[in-house]
Every structure is written in C-alpha cells, then in structure tokens.
Protein backbone atom coordinates (compact mmCIF):
# COMPACT_ATOMS: atom_id res chain seq x y z
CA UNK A 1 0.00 0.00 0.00
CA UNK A 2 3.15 2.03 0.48
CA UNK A 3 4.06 1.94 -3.31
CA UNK A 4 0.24 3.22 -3.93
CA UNK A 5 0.38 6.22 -1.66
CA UNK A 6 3.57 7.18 -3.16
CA UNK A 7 3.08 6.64 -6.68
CA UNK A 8 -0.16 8.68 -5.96
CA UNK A 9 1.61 11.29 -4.60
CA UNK A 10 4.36 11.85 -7.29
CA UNK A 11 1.14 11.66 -10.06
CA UNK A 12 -0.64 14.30 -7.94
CA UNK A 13 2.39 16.69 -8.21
CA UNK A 14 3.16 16.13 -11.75
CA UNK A 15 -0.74 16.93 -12.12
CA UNK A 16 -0.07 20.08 -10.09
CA UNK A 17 2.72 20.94 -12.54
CA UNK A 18 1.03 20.46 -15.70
CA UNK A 19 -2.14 22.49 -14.52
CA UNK A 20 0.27 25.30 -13.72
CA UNK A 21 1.99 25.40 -16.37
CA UNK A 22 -1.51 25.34 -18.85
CA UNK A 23 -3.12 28.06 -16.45
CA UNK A 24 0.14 30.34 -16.30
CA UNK A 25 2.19 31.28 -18.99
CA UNK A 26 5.56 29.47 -17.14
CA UNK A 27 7.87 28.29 -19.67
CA UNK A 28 8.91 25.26 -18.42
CA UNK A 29 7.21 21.49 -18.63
CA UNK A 30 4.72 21.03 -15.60
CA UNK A 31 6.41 17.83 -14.62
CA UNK A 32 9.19 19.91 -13.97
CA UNK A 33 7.32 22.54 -12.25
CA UNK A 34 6.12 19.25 -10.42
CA UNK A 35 9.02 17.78 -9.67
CA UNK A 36 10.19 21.66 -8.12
CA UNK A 37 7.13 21.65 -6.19
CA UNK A 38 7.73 18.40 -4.34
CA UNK A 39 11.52 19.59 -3.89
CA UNK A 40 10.27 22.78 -2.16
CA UNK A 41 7.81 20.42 -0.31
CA UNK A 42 10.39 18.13 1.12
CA UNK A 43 12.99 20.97 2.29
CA UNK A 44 9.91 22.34 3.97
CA UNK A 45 8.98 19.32 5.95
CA UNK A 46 12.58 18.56 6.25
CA UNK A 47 11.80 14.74 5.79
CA UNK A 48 10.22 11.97 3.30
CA UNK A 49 7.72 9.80 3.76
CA UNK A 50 7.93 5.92 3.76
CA UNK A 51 5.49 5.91 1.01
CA UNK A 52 7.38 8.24 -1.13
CA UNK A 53 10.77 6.29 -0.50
CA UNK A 54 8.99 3.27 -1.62
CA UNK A 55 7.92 4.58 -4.60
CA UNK A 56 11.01 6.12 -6.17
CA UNK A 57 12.97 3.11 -5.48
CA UNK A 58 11.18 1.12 -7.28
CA UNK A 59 10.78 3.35 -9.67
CA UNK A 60 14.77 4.11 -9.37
CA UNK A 61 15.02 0.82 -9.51
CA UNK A 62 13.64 0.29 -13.09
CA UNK A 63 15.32 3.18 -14.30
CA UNK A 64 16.86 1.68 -17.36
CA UNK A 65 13.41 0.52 -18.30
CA UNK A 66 12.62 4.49 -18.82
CA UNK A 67 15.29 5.10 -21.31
CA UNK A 68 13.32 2.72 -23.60
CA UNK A 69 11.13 5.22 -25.26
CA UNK A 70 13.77 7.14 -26.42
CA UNK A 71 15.63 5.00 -27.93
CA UNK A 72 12.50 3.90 -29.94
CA UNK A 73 12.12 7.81 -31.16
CA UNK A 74 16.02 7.52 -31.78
CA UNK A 75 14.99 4.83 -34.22
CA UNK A 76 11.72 6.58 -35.76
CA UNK A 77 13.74 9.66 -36.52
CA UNK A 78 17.39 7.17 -37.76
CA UNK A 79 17.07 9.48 -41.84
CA UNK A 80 17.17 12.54 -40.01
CA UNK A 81 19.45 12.14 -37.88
CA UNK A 82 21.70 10.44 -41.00
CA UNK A 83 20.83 13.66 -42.34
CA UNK A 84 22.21 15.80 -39.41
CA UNK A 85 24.83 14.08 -38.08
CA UNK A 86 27.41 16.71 -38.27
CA UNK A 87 25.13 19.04 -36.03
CA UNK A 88 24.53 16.74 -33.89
CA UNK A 89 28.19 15.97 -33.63
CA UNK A 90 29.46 18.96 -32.95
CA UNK A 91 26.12 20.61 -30.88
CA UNK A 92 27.06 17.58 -28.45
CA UNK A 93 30.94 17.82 -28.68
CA UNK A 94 30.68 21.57 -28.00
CA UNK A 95 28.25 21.43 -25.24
CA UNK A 96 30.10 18.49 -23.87
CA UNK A 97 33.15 20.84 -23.68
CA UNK A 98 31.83 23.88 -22.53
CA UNK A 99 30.05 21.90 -19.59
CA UNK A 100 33.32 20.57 -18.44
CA UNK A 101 35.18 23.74 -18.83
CA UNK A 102 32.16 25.68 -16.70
CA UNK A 103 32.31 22.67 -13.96
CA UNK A 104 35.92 23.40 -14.05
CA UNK A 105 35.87 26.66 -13.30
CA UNK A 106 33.65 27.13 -10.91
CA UNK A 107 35.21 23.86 -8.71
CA UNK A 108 38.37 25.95 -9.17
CA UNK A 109 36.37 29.02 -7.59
CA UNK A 110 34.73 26.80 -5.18
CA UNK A 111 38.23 25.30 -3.58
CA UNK A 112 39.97 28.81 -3.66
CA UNK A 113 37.03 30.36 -1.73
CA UNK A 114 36.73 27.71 0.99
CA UNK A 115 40.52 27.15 1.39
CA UNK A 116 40.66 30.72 2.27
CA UNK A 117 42.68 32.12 -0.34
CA UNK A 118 41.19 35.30 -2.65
C-alpha cells in the first residue's frame, strides 16, 4: 500500500505541474514545475515519507526501463538524424566541452574560496 500512496503522490504533483503550467504562462514542462514543487515540499517538511521512499525506489530501480522510449524515437527519426549528423556531432561535442570547462571553473572558484585564499 506504500508503493500506492507514493506513486499517488508523485502523479498528484506532476498533475499540479502540468495544470500550472496550462493556467500560467511558465515556460517550463509542468512535470518539472512538479518535480520543483515536491523539492520545495520536502525541504519544507525537512523529511520523506515511507510511502514516497517506496515509490522512487522502485521506480529508481527500473530506471533503465525508462530510457526505452527514447531510444525507440532515436529509431523513428534514424534518416534525419543520418541527415544531421554533423550538427549533432558537434552541438554535443561543444556542449560536452563547454560543460566541463564551466564545472571546471567554478570547482576551481569553489576550492579557492573555501581554502581561504582570494
């Protein structure tokens, strides 16, 4: 029954998310918004419940399972992505690199400002 209440629970907030997001111009997907909601919702009460645990580890559990779908639309969309490969070559070689070099940084920031040293 655990599982139930939790599963529930996540649906309800993704629900809350989606309704937001049709009702208010926000530009971000509702389960998103959802998923910030029950964030905000946790740090309040400090805690999770043993429903909730139960329910994203078995979801967390399956997780592989989720990557499924996209692969399939990988598959659907195989010409265009024939016919874009460079693009997408270099849009994920670039962003690749300038994620690293941005993590880098600020780590480097990060350690000088906690060792002490400006």
């Amino acid at each position: 029954m655990d599982f139930l209440n939790g599963i529930t629970l996540l649906l309800i907030y993704q629900l809350v998310g989606e309704v937001s997001v049709l009702m208010l111009p926000i530009p971000i997907p509702g389960p998103v918004l959802g998923m910030v909601l029950l964030f905000l919702t946790l740090l309040a009460h400090g805690r999770s419940t043993a429903s909730l645990e139960s329910a994203s580890t078995a979801l967390l559990s399956h997780l592989s399972l989720l990557f499924v779908p996209a692969g399939v639309g990988l598959i659907v969309h195989f010409e265009r992505i024939a016919q874009e490969w460079i693009a997408i070559s270099l849009a994920l070689v670039l962003s690749t690199g300038i994620t690293m070099a941005t993590v880098a940084a600020m780590m480097h920031i990060a350690t000088r400002y906690l060792s002490g040293k400006t």
